[in-house]
N, C-alpha and C. Protein backbone atom coordinates (compact mmCIF):
# COMPACT_ATOMS: atom_id res chain seq x y z
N UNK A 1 0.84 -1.18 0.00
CA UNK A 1 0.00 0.00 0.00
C UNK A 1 0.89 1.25 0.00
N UNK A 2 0.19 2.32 -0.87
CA UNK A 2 1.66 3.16 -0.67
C UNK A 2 1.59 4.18 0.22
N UNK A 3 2.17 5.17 0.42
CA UNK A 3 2.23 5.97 1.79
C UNK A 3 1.29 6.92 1.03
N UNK A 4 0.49 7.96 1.94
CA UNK A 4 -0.64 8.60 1.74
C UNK A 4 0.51 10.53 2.35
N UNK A 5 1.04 11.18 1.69
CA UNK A 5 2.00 12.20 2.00
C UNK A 5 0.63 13.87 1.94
N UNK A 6 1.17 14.30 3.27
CA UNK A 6 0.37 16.17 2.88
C UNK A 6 2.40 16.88 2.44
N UNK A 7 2.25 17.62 1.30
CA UNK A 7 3.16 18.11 1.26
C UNK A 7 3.22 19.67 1.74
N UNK A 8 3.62 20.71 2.53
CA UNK A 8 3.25 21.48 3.04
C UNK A 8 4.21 22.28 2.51
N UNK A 9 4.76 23.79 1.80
CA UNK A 9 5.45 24.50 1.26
C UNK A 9 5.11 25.66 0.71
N UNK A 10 5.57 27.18 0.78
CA UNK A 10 5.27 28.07 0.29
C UNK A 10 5.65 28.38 -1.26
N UNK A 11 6.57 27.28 -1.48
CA UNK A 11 7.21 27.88 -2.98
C UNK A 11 6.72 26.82 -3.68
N UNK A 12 5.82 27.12 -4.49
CA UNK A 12 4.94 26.50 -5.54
C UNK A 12 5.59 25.40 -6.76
N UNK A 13 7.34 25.82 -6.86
CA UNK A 13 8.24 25.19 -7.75
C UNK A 13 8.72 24.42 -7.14
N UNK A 14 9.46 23.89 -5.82
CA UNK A 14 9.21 22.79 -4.93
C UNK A 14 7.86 22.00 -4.67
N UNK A 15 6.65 22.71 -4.77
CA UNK A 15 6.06 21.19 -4.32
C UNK A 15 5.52 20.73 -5.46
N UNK A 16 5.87 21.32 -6.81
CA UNK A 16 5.48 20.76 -8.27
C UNK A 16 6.66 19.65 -8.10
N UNK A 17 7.88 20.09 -7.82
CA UNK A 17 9.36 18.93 -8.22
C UNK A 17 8.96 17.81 -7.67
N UNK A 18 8.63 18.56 -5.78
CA UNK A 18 8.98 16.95 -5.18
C UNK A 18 7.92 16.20 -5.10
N UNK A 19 6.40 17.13 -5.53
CA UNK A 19 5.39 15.87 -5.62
C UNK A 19 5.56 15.08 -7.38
N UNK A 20 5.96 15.45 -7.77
CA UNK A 20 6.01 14.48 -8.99
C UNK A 20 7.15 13.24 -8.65
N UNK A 21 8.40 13.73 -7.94
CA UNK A 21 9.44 13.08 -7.67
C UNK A 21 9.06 11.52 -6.77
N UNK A 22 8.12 12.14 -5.58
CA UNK A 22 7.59 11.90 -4.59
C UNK A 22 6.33 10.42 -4.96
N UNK A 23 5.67 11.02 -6.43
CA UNK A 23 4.73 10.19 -6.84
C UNK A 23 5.10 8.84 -7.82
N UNK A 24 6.70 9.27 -8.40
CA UNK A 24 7.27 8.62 -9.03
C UNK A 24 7.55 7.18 -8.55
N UNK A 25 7.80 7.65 -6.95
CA UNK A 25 8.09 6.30 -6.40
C UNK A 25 6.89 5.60 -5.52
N UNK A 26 5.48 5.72 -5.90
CA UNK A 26 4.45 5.03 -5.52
C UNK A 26 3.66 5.69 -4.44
N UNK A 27 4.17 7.22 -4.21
CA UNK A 27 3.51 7.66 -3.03
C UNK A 27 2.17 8.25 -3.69
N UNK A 28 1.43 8.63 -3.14
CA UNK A 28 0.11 9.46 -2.98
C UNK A 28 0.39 10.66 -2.22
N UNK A 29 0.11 11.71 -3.49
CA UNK A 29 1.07 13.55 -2.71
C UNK A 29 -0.27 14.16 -2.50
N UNK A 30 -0.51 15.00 -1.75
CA UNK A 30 -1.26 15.93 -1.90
C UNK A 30 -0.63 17.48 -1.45
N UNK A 31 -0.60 18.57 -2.35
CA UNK A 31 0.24 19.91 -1.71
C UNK A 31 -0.70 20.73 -1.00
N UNK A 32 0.10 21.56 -0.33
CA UNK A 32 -0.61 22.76 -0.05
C UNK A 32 -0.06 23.86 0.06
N UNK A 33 -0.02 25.23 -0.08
CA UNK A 33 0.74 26.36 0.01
C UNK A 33 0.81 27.12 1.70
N UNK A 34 0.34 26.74 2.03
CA UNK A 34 0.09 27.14 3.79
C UNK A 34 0.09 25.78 4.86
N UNK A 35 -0.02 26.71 6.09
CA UNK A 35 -0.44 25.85 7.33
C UNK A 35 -2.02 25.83 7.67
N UNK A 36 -1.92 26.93 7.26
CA UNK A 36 -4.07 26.97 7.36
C UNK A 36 -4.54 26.15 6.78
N UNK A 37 -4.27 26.20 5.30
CA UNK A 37 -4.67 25.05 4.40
C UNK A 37 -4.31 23.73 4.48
N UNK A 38 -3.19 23.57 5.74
CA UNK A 38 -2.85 22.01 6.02
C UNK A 38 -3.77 21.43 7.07
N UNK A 39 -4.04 22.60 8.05
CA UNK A 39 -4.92 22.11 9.34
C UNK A 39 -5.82 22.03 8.45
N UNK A 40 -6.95 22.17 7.52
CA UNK A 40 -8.43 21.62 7.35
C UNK A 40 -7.91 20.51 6.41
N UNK A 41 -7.15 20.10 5.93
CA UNK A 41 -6.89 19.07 5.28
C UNK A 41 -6.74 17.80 6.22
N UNK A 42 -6.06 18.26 7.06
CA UNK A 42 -5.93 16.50 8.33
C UNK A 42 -7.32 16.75 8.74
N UNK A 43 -7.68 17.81 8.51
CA UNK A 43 -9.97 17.33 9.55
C UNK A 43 -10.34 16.32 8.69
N UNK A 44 -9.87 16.67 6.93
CA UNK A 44 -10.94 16.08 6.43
C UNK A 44 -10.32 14.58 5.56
N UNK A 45 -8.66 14.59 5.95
CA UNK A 45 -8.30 13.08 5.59
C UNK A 45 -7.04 12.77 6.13
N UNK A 46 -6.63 11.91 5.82
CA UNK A 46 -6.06 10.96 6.58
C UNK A 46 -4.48 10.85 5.89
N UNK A 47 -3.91 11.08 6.53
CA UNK A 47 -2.54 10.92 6.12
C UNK A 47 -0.96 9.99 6.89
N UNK A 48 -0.28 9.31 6.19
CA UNK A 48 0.76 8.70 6.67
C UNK A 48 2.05 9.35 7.40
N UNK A 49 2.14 10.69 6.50
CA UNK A 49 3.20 11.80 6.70
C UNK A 49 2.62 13.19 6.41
N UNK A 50 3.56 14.16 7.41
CA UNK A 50 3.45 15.45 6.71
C UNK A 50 5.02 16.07 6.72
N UNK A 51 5.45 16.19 5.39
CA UNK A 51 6.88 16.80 5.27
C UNK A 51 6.15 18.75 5.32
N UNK A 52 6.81 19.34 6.18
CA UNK A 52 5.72 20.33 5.97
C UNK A 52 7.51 21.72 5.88
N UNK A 53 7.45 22.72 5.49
CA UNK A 53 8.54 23.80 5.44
C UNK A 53 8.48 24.47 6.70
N UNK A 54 9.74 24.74 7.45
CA UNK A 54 9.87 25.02 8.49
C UNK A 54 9.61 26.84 8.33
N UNK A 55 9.80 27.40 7.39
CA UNK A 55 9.75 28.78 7.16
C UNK A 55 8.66 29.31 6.68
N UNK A 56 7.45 29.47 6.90
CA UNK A 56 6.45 30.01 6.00
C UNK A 56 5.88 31.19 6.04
N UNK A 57 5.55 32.24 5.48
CA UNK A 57 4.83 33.59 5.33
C UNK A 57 3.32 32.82 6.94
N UNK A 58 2.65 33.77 7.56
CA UNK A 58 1.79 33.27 8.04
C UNK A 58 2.62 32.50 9.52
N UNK A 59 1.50 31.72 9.52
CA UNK A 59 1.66 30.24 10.43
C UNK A 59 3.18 29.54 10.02
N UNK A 60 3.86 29.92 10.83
CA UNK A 60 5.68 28.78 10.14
C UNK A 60 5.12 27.48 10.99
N UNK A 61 6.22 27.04 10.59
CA UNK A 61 6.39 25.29 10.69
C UNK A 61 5.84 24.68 12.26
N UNK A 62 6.44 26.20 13.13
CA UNK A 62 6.52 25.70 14.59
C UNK A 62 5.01 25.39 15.34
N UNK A 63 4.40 26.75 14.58
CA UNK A 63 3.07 26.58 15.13
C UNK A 63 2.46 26.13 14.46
N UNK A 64 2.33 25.77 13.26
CA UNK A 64 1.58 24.62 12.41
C UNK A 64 1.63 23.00 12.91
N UNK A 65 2.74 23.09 13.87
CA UNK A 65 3.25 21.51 14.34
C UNK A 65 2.69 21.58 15.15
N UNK A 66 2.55 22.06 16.46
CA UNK A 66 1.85 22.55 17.78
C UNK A 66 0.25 22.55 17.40
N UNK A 67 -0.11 23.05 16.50
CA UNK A 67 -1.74 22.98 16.24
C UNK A 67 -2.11 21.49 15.23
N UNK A 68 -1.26 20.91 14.43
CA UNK A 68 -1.50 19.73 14.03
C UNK A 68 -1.34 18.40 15.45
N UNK A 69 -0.43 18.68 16.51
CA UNK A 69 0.15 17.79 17.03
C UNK A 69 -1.62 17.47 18.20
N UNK A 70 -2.19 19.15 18.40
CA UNK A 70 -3.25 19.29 19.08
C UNK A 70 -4.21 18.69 18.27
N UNK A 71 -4.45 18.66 17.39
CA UNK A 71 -5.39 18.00 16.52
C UNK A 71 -5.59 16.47 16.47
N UNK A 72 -3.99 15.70 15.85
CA UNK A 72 -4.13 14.87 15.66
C UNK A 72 -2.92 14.34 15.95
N UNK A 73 -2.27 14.08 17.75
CA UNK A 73 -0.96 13.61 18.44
C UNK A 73 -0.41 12.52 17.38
N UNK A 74 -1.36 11.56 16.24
CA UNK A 74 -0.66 10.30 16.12
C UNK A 74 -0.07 10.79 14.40
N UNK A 75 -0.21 12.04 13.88
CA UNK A 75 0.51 12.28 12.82
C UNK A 75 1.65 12.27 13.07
N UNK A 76 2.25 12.15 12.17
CA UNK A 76 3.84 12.29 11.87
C UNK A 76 4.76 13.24 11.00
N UNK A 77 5.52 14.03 11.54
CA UNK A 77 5.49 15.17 10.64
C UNK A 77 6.78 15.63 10.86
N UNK A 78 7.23 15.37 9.44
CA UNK A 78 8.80 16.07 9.20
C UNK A 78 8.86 17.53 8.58
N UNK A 79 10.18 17.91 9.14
CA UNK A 79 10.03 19.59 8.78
C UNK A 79 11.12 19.70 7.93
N UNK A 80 10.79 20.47 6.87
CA UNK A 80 11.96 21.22 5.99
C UNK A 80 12.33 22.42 6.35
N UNK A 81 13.96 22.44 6.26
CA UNK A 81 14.24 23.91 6.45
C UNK A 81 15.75 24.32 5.51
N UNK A 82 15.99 25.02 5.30
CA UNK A 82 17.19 25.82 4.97
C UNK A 82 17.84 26.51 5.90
N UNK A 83 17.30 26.92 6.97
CA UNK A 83 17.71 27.24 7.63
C UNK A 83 17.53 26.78 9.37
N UNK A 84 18.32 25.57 8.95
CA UNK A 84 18.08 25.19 10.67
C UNK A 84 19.29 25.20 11.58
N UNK A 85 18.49 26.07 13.06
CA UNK A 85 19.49 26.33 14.33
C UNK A 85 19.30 25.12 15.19
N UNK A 86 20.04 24.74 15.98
CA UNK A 86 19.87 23.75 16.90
C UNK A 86 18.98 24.03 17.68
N UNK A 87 18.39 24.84 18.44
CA UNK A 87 17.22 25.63 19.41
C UNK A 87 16.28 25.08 18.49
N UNK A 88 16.06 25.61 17.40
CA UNK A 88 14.56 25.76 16.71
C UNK A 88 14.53 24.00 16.31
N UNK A 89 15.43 23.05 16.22
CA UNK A 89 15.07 21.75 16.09
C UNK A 89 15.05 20.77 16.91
N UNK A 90 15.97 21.50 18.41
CA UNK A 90 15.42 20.75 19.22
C UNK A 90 13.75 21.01 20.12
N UNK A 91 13.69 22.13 19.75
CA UNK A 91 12.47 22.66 20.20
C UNK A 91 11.17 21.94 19.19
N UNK A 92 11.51 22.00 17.88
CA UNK A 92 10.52 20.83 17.56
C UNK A 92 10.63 19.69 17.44
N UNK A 93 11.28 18.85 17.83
CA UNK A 93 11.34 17.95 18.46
C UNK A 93 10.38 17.46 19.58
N UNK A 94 10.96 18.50 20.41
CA UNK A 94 10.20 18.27 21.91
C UNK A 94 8.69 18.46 21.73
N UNK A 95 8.29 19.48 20.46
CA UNK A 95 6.50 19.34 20.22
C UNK A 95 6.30 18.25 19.60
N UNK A 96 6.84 17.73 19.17
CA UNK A 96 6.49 16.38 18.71
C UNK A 96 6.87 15.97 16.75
N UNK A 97 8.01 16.64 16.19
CA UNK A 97 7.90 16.68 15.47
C UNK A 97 8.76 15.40 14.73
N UNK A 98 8.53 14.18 14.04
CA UNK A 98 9.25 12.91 13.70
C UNK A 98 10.56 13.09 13.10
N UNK A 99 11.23 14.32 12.28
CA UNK A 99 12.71 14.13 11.49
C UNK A 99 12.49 15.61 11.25
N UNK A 100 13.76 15.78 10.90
CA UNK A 100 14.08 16.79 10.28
C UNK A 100 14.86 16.81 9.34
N UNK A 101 14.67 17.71 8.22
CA UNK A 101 15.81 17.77 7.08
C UNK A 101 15.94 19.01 6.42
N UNK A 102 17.34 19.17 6.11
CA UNK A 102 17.80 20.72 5.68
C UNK A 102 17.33 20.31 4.25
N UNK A 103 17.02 21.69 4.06
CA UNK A 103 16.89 21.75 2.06
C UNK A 103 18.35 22.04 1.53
N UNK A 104 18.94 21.39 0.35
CA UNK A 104 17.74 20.75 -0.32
C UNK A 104 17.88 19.24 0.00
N UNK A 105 16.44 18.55 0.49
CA UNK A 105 16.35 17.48 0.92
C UNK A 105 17.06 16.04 0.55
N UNK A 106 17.61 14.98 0.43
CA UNK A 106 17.84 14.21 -0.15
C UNK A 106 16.70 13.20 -0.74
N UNK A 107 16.39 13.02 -1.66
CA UNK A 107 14.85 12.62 -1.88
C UNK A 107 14.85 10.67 -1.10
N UNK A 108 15.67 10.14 -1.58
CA UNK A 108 15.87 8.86 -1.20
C UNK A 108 15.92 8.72 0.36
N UNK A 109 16.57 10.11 1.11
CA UNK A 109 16.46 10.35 2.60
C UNK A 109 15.52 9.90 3.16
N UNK A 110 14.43 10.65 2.57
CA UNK A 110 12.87 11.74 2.55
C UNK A 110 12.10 10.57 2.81
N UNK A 111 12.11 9.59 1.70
CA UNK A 111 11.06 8.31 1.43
C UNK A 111 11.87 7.28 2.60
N UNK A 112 12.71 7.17 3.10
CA UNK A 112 13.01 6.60 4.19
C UNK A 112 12.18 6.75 5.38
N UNK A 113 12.18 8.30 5.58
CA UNK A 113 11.98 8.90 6.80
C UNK A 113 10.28 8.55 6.38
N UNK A 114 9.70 8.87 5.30
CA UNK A 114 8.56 8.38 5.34
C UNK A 114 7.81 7.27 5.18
N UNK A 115 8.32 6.36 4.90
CA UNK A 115 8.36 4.66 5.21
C UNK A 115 8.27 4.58 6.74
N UNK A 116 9.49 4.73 7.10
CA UNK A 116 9.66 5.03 9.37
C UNK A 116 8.09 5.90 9.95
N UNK A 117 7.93 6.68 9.58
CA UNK A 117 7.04 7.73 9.96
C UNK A 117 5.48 7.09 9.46
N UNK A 118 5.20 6.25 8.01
CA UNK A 118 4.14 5.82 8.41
C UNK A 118 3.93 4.31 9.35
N UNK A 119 5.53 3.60 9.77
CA UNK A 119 5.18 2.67 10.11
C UNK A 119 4.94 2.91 11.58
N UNK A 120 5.32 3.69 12.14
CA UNK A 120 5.49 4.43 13.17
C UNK A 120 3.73 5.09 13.80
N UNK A 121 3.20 5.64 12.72
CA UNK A 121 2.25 5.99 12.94
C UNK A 121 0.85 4.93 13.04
N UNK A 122 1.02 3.84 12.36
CA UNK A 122 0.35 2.91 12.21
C UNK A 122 0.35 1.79 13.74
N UNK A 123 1.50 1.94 14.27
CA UNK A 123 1.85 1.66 15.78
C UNK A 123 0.76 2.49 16.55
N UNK A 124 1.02 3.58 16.89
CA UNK A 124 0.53 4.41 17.53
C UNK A 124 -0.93 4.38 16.99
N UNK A 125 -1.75 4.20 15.83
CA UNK A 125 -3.34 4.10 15.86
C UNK A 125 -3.71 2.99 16.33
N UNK A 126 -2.64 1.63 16.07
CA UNK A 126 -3.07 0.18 16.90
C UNK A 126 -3.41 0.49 18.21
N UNK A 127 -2.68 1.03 18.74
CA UNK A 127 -2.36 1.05 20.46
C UNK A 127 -3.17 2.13 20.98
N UNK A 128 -3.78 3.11 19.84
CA UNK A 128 -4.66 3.79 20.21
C UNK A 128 -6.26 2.87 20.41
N UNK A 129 -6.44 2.62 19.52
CA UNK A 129 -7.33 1.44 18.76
C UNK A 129 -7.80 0.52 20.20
N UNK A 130 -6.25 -0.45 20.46
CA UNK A 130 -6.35 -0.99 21.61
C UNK A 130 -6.99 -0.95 23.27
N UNK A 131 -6.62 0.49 23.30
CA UNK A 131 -6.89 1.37 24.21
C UNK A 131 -8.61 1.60 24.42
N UNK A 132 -8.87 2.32 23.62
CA UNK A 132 -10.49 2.22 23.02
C UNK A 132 -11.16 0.58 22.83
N UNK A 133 -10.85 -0.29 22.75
CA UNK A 133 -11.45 -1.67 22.80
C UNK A 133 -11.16 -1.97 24.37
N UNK A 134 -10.30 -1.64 25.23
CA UNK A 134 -10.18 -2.09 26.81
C UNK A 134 -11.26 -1.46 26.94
N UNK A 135 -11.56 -0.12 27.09
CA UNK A 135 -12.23 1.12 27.75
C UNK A 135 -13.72 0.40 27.58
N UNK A 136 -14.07 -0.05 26.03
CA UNK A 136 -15.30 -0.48 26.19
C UNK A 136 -15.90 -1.90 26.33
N UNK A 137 -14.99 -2.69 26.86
CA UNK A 137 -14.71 -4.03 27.52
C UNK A 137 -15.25 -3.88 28.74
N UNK A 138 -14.41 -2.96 29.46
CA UNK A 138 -14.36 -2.83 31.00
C UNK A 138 -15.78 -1.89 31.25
N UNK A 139 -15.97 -0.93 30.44
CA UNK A 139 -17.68 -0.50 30.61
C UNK A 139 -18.69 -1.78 30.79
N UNK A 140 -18.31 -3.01 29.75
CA UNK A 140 -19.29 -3.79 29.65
C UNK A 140 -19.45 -4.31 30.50
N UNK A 141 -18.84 -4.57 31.37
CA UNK A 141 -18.64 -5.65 32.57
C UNK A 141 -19.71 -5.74 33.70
């Protein structure tokens, strides 16, 4: 099954490259030019990864991660940047953010990290899953 990707980026000539690049090798891309436009996209589907740009006009990377992570803790979401400080990546980190990678990305990297990141995530809905089948076990009782 192939990985289900939100591609998140302000520069319109990157997410033409890497979703074609991206689709080449069996993924399912969907872009978006914002973070606004990424939060109503996880309301309304379902995704394996979000490679999303750490720099954006608006909403940047940090608080787009912080309001996706509030939304939906079991996404997985790598950040692009060009410009990354150690502060600003260990800090997303600690919100919860799965990899990081400087631009320009290594694409073969990328599909690694997103292979890891949906298998990763697929963990975390089991055990969510799990969780929710005790809860209404132990109601029944």
């Amino acid at each position: 099954m192939s990985e289900k990707v939100l591609l998140v980026d302000d520069e319109k000539e990157f997410l033409e490259i890497m979703s074609e690049r991206m689709e080449a090798r069996g993924m399912v891309v969907t872009t978006t030019e914002s973070a606004d436009k990424a939060l109503s996209l996880i309301e309304k589907e379902s995704f394996d990864a979000i490679i999303m740009d750490f720099q954006m006009p608006g909403m940047d990377g940090l608080e787009a991660l912080k309001a996706i992570k509030n939304q939906k803790p079991e996404l997985q979401i790598i950040l692009l940047t060009g410009y990354a400080t150690v502060e600003k990546t260990v800090e997303a980190m600690k919100i919860g953010a799965t990899d990081f990678l400087e631009k320009p990305a290594d694409l073969e990297a990328l599909v690694g990290k997103i292979k890891k990141a949906k298998a990763e995530k697929m963990l975390l809905v089991e055990k969510q899953t799990e969780e929710k089948i005790k809860d209404i076990l132990q109601r029944h009782r």
